[in-house]
C-alpha atoms as a PDB file:
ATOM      1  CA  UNK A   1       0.000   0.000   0.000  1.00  0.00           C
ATOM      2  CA  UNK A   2       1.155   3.103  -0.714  1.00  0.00           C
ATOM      3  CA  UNK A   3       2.552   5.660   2.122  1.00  0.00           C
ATOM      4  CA  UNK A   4       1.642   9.458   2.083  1.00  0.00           C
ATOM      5  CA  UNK A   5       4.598  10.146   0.130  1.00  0.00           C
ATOM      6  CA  UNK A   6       3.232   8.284  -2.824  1.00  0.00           C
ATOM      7  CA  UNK A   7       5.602   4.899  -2.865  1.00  0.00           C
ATOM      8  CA  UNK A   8       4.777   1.293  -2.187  1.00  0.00           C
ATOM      9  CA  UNK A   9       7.253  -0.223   0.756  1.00  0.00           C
ATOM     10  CA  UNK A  10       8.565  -3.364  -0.456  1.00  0.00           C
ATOM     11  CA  UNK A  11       9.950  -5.407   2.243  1.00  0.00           C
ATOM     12  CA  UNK A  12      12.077  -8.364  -0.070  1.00  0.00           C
ATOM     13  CA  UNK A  13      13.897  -8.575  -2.804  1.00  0.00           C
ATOM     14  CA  UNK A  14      11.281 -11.133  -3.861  1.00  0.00           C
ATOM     15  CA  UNK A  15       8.764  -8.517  -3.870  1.00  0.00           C
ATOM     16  CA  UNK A  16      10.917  -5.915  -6.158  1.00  0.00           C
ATOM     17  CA  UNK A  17      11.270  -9.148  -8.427  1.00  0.00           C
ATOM     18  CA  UNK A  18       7.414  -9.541  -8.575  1.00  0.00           C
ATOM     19  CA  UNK A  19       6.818  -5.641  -9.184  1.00  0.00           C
ATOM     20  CA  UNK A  20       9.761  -5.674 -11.638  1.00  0.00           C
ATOM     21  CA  UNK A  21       8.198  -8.285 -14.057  1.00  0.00           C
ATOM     22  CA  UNK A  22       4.877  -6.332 -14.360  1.00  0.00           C
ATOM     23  CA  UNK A  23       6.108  -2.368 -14.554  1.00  0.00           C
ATOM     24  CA  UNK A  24       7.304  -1.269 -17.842  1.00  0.00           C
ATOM     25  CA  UNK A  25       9.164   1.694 -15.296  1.00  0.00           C
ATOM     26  CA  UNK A  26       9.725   1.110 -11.706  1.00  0.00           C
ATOM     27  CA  UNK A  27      11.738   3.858  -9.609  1.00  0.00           C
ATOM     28  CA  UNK A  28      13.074   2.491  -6.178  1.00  0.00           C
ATOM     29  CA  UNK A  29      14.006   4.649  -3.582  1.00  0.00           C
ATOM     30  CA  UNK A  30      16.732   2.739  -1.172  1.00  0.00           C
ATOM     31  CA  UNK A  31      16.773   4.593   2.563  1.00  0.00           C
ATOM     32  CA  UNK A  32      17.864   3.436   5.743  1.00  0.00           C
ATOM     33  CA  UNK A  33      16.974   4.487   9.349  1.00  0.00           C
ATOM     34  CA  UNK A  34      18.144   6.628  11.392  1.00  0.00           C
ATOM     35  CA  UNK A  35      19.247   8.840   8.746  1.00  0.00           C
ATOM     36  CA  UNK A  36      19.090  12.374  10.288  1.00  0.00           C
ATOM     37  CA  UNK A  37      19.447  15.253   7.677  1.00  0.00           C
ATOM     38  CA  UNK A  38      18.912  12.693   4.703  1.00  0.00           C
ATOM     39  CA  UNK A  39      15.250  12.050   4.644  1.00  0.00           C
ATOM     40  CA  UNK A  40      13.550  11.825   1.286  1.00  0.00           C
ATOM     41  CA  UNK A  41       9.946  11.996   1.878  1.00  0.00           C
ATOM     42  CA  UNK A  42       9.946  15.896   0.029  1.00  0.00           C
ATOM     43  CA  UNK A  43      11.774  14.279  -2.677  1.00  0.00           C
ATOM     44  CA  UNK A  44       8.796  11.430  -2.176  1.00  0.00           C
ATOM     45  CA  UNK A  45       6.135  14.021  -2.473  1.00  0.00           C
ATOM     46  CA  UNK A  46       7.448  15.723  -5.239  1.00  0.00           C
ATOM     47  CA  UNK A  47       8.207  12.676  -7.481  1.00  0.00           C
ATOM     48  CA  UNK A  48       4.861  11.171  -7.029  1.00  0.00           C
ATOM     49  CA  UNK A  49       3.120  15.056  -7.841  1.00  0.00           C
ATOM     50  CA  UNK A  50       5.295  14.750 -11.061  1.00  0.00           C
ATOM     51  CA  UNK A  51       5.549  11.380 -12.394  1.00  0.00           C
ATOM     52  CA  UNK A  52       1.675  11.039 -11.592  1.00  0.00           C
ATOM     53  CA  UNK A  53       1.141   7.270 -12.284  1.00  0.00           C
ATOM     54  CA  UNK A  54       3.459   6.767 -15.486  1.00  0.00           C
ATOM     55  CA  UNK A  55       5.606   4.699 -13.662  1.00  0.00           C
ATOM     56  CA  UNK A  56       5.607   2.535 -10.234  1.00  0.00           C
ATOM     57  CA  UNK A  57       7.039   3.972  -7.234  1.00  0.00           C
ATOM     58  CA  UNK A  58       8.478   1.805  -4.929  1.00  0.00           C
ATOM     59  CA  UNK A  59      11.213   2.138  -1.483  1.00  0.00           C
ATOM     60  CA  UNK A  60      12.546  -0.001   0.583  1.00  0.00           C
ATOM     61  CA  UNK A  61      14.717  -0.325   3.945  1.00  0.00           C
ATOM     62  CA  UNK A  62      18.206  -1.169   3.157  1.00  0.00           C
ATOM     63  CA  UNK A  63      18.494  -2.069   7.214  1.00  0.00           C
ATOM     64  CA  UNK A  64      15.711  -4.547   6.938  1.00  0.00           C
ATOM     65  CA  UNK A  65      16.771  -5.793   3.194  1.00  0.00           C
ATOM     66  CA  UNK A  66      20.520  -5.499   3.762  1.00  0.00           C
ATOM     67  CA  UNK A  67      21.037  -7.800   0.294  1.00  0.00           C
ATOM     68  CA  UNK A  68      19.675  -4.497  -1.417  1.00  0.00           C
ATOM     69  CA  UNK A  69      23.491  -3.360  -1.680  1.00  0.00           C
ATOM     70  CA  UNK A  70      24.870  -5.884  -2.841  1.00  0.00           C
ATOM     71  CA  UNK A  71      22.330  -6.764  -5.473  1.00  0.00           C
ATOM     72  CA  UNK A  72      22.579  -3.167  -7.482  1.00  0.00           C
ATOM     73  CA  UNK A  73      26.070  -2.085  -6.270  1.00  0.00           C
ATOM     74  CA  UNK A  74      24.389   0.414  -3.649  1.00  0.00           C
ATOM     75  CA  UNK A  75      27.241   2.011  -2.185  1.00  0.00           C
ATOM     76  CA  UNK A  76      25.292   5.211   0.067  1.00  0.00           C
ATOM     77  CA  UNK A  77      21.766   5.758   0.652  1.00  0.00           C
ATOM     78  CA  UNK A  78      20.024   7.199   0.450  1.00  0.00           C
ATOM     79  CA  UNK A  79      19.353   5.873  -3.550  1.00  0.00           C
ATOM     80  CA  UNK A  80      17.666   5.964  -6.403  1.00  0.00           C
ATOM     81  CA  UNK A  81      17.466   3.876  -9.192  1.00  0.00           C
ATOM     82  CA  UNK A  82      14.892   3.497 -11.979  1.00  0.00           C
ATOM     83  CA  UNK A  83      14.176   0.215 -13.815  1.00  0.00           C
ATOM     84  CA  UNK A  84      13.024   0.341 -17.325  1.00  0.00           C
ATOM     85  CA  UNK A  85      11.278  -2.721 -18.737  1.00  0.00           C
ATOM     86  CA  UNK A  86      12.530  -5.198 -15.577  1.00  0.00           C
ATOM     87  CA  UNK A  87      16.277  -4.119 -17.019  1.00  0.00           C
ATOM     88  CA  UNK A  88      18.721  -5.492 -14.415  1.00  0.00           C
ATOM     89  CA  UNK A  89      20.911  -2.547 -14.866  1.00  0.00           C
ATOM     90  CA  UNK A  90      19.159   0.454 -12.909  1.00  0.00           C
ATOM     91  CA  UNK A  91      20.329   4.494 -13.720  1.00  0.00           C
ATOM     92  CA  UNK A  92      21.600   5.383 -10.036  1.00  0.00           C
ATOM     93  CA  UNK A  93      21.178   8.879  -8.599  1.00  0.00           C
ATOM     94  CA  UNK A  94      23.038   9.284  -5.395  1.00  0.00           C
ATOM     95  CA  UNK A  95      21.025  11.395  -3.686  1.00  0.00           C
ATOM     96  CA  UNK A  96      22.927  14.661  -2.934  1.00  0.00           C
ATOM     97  CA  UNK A  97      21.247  16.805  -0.537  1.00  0.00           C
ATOM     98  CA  UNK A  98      17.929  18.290  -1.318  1.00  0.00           C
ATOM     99  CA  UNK A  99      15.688  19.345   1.496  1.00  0.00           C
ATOM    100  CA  UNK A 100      13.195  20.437  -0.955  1.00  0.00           C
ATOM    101  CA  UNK A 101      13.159  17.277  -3.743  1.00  0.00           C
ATOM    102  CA  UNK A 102      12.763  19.611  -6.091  1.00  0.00           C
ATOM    103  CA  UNK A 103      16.572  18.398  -8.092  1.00  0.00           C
ATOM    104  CA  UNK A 104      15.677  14.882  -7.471  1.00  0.00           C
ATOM    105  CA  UNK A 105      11.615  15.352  -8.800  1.00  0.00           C
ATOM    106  CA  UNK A 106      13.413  16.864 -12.579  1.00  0.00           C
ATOM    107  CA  UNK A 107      15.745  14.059 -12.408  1.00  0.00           C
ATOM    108  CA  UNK A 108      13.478  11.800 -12.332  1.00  0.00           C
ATOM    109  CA  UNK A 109      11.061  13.403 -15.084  1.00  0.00           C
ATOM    110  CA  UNK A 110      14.140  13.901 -17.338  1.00  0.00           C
ATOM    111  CA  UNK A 111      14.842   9.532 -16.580  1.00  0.00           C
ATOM    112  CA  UNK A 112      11.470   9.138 -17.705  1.00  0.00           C
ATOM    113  CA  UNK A 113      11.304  10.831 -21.149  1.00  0.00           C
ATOM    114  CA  UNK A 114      14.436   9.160 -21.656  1.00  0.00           C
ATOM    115  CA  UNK A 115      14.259   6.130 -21.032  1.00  0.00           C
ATOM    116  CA  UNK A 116      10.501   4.953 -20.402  1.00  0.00           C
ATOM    117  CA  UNK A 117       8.625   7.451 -22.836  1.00  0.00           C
ATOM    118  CA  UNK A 118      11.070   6.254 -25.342  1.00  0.00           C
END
């Protein structure tokens, strides 16, 4: 179910496997707790606002999923990395700090017409 913020907590990597195979674009934001100062939920807001349903928008807790890492190369979180078509290969966007989301939200719109408008 989705949170406030707009994205779906997956909880496995079994899940993002399941959600891969039926998106044609899936963005997955990687966080951890406690992360003081480094909180995405404006970035949240403003990607769901702008991406309004063309693609799936999904998070997950690399503390309770630690495997997350090491499946996509994650090397700081908070992440973000957009699938296109189930593609294995995810764009990254370490997420540079942002207190508004409003760098991250035009990233994310620029991914799309790239790659998933395509």
């Amino acid at each position: 179910m989705p949170s406030p913020t707009g994205f779906e907590e997956l909880t496995s990597l079994e899940a993002l496997g399941q959600r891969l195979q039926v998106s044609p674009g899936l963005l997955l934001d990687v966080f951890g707790h406690p992360c003081d100062g480094c909180t995405t939920d404006p970035a949240r807001r403003k990607i769901a606002k702008a991406v309004g349903g063309r693609i799936a928008l999904v998070s997950m807790n690399a503390n309770e999923v630690p495997d997350i890492g090491l499946e996509f190369g994650i090397q700081m979180i908070p992440a973000l990395l957009l699938f296109v078509w189930g593609s294995a290969a995810p764009i990254k966007y370490p997420l540079p700090p942002d207190k508004s989301g409003t760098k991250v939200a035009r990233w994310v719109q620029e991914q799309i017409l790239i790659h998933v408008a395509a």
